[in-house]
Protein backbone atom coordinates (compact mmCIF):
# COMPACT_ATOMS: atom_id res chain seq x y z
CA UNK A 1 55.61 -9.48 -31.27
CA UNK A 2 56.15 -9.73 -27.27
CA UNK A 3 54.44 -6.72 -26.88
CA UNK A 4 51.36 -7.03 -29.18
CA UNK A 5 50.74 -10.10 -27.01
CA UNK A 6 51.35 -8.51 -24.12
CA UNK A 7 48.88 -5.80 -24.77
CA UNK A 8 46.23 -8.19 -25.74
CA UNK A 9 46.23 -10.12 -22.80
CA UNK A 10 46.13 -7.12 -20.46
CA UNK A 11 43.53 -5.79 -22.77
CA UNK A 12 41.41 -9.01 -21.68
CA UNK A 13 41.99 -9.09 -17.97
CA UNK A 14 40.85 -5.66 -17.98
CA UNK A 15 37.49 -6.55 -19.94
CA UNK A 16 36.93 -9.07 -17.54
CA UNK A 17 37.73 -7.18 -14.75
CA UNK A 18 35.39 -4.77 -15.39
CA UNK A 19 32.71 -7.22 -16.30
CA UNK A 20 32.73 -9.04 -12.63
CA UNK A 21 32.79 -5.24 -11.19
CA UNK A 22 29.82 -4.27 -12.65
CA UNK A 23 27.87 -7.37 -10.62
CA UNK A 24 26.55 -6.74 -7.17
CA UNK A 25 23.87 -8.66 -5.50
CA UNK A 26 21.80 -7.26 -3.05
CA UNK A 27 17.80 -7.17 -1.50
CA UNK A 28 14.94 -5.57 -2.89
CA UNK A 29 11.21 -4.01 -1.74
CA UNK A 30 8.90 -2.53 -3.68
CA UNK A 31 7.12 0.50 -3.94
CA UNK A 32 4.15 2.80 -5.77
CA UNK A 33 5.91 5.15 -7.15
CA UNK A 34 3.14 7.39 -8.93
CA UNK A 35 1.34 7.63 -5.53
CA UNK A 36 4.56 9.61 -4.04
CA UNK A 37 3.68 12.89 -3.33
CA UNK A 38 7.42 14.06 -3.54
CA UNK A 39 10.31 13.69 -5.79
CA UNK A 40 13.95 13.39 -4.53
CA UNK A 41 15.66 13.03 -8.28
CA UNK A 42 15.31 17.08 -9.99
CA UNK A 43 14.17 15.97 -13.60
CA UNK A 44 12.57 12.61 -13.14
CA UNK A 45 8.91 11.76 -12.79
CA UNK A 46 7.70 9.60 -10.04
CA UNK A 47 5.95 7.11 -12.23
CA UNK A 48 6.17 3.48 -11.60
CA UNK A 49 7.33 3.04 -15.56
CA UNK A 50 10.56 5.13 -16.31
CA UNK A 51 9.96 4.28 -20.59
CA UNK A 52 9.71 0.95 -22.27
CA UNK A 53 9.85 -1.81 -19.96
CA UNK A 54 11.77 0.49 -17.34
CA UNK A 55 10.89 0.40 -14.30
CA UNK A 56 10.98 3.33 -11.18
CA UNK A 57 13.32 2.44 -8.59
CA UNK A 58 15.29 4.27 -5.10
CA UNK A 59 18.62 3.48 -3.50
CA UNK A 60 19.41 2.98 -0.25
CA UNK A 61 21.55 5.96 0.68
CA UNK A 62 23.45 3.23 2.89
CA UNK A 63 23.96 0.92 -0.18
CA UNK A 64 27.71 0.23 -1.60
CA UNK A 65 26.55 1.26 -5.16
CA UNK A 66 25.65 4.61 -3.45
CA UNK A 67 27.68 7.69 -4.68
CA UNK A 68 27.60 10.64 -3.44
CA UNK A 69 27.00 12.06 0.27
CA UNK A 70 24.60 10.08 2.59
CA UNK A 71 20.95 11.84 2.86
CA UNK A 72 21.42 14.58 5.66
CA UNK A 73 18.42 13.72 8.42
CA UNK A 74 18.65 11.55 11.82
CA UNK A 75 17.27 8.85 13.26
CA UNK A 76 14.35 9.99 16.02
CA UNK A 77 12.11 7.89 18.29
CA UNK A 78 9.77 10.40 18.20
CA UNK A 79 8.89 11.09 14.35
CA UNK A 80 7.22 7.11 14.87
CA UNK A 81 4.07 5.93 16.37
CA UNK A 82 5.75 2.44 18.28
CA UNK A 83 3.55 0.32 15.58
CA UNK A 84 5.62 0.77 12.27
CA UNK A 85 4.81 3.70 11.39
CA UNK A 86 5.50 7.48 10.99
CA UNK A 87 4.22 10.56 12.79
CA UNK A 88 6.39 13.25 11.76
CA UNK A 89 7.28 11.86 8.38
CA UNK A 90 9.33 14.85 6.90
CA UNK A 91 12.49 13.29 5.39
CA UNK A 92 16.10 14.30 5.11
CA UNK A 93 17.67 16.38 3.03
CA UNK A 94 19.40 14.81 -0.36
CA UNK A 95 21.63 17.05 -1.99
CA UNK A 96 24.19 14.63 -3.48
CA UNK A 97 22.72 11.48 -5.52
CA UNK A 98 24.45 10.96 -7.96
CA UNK A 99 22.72 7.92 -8.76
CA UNK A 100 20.04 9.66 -10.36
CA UNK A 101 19.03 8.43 -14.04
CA UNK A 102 21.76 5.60 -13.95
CA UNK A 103 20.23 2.47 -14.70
CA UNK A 104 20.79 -1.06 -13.88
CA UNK A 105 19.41 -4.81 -14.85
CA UNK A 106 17.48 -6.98 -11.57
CA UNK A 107 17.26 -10.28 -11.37
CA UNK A 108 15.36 -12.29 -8.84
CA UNK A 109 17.69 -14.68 -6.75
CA UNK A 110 15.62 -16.32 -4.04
CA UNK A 111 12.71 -14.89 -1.49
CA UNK A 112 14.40 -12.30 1.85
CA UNK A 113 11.90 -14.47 4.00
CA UNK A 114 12.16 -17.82 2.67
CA UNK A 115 8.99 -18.29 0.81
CA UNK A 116 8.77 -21.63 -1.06
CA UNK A 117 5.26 -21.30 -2.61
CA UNK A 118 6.40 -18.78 -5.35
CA UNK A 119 9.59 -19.20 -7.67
CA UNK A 120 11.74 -16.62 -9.28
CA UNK A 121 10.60 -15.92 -13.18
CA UNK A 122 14.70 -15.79 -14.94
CA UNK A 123 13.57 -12.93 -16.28
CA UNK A 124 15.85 -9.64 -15.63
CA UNK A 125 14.45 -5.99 -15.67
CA UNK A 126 15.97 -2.80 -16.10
CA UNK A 127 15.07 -0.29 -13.43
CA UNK A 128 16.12 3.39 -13.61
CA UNK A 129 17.24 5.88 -10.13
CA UNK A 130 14.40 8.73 -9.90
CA UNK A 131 14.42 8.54 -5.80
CA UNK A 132 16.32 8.31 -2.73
CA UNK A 133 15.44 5.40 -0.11
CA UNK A 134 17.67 7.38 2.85
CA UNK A 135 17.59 5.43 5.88
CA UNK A 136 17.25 8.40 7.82
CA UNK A 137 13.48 9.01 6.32
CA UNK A 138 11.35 8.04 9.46
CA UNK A 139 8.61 6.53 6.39
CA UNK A 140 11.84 3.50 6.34
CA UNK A 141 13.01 3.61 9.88
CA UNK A 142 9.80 3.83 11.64
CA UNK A 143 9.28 0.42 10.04
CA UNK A 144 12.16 -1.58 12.14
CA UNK A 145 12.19 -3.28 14.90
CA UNK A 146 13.96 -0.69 16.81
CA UNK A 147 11.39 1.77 16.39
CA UNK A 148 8.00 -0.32 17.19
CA UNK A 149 8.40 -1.84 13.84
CA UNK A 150 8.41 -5.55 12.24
CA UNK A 151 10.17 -4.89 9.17
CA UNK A 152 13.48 -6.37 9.27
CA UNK A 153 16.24 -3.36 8.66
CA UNK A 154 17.74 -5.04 5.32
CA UNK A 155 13.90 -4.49 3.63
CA UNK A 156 13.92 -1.01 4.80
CA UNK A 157 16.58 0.11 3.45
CA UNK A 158 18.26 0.17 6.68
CA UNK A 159 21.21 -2.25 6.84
CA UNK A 160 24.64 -0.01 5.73
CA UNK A 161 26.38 -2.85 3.41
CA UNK A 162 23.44 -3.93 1.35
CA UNK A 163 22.71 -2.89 -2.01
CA UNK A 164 18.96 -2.38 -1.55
CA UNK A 165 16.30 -1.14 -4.02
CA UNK A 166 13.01 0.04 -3.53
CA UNK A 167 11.73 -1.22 -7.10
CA UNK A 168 8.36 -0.25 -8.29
CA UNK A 169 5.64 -2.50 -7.85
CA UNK A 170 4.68 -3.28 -11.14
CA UNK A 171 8.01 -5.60 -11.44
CA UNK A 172 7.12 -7.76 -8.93
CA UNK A 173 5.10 -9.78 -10.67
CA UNK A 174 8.15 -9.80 -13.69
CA UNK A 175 10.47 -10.81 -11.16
CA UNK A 176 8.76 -13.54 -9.34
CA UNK A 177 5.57 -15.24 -8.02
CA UNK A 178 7.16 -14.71 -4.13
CA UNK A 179 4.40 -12.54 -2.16
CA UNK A 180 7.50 -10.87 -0.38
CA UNK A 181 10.96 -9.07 -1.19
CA UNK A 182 13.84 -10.69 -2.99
CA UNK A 183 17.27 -11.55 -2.93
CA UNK A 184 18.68 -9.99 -6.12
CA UNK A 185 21.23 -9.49 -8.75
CA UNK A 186 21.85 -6.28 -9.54
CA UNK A 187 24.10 -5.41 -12.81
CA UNK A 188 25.02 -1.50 -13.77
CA UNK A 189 23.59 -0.94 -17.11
CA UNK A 190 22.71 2.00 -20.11
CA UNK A 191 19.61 3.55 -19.84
C-alpha cells in the first residue's frame, strides 16, 4: 500500500513539474510574413496563417526556448546605413532549428513600451515556427541603437535571455489594442 501511494504522489509532482516547465514569458514583434521573400524553415510556407487560427511566427536564435545551434553570421557596422536600416542585408546561415513546426500558445501580458491607451484582449493564440529571427541578420541588428538604430535590442530580437517572437501581424489585433510590441506568455503546445 506504501508504495502505490508513493508512486502516485511522485506521479503528481512530476505532472506538475512539467506543467510549470512548459511556461515561459517573454517579448514579442510582429511581422508580414507572406511579403518575405525567403524561407529559413525547409517545408513551411511563409504565410502569415500557418492553418486554422495559426498564426506564422520566428524565434530569436538568442531565445532560451531556442534549440539547436545559434544562426552562423556576425554582427557588421557596415551591412547598415546609421538610420535603422540595412545595406547589405544577406543573413546568416541557419542550419540547426530545430524549432521548426513546433507550436506554442501567446498571450498578451502588458505593452514593451508602456502604452496605456490600448489593453490586452485575454485571448491566447497559437503560433507555429516557419522562420528564424537570428540576431546576427543585419534586417534585426541594423535596427538597434548600436548600429544607428532606435529599436530597443529586446524588440529585435537582440537581447540573449529573452524568449522573443516575431509573430505575424495579423495577431496583433487578437492579442491586443496596444499600437506596439508586447510582453507575453508563451506556453509550448501541439500543433
Amino acid at each position: 500500500m506504501l508504495r502505490i501511494s508513493t508512486f502516485v504522489t511522485l506521479l503528481g509532482l512530476f505532472f506538475a513539474f512539467s506543467e510549470s516547465v512548459g511556461a515561459a514569458s517573454g517579448v514579442t514583434t510582429f511581422n508580414d510574413f507572406s511579403s518575405q521573400g525567403g524561407v529559413a524553415c525547409a517545408g513551411f510556407s511563409a504565410s502569415n496563417s500557418q492553418g486554422t487560427n495559426t498564426f506564422a511566427a520566428a524565434m530569436s536564435d538568442l531565445s532560451p526556448l531556442w534549440t539547436g545551434a545559434r544562426c552562423q553570421g556576425s554582427m557588421s557596422a557596415s551591412n547598415c546605413n546609421g538610420h535603422g536600416s540595412c545595406i547589405d542585408c544577406t543573413g546568416p546561415a541557419c542550419p540547426n532549428e530545430e524549432q521548426c513546426g513546433h507550436c506554442f500558445n501567446i498571450q498578451c501580458v502588458s505593452s514593451i513600451s508602456g502604452e496605456t491607451s490600448g489593453s490586452c484582449s485575454g485571448a491566447t493564440i497559437k503560433v507555429k515556427i516557419v522562420d528564424a529571427c537570428p540576431a546576427t541578420h543585419p534586417e534585426n541588428y541594423c535596427k538597434i541603437p548600436a548600429f544607428g538604430g532606435t529599436v530597443p535590442p529586446n524588440q529585435a530580437c537582440e537581447a540573449s535571455g529573452v524568449n522573443a517572437f516575431d509573430i505575424a501581424t495579423t495577431a496583433r489585433g487578437v492579442l491586443s489594442s496596444f499600437q506596439g510590441n508586447l510582453n507575453i506568455n508563451i506556453e509550448a503546445t501541439s500543433c
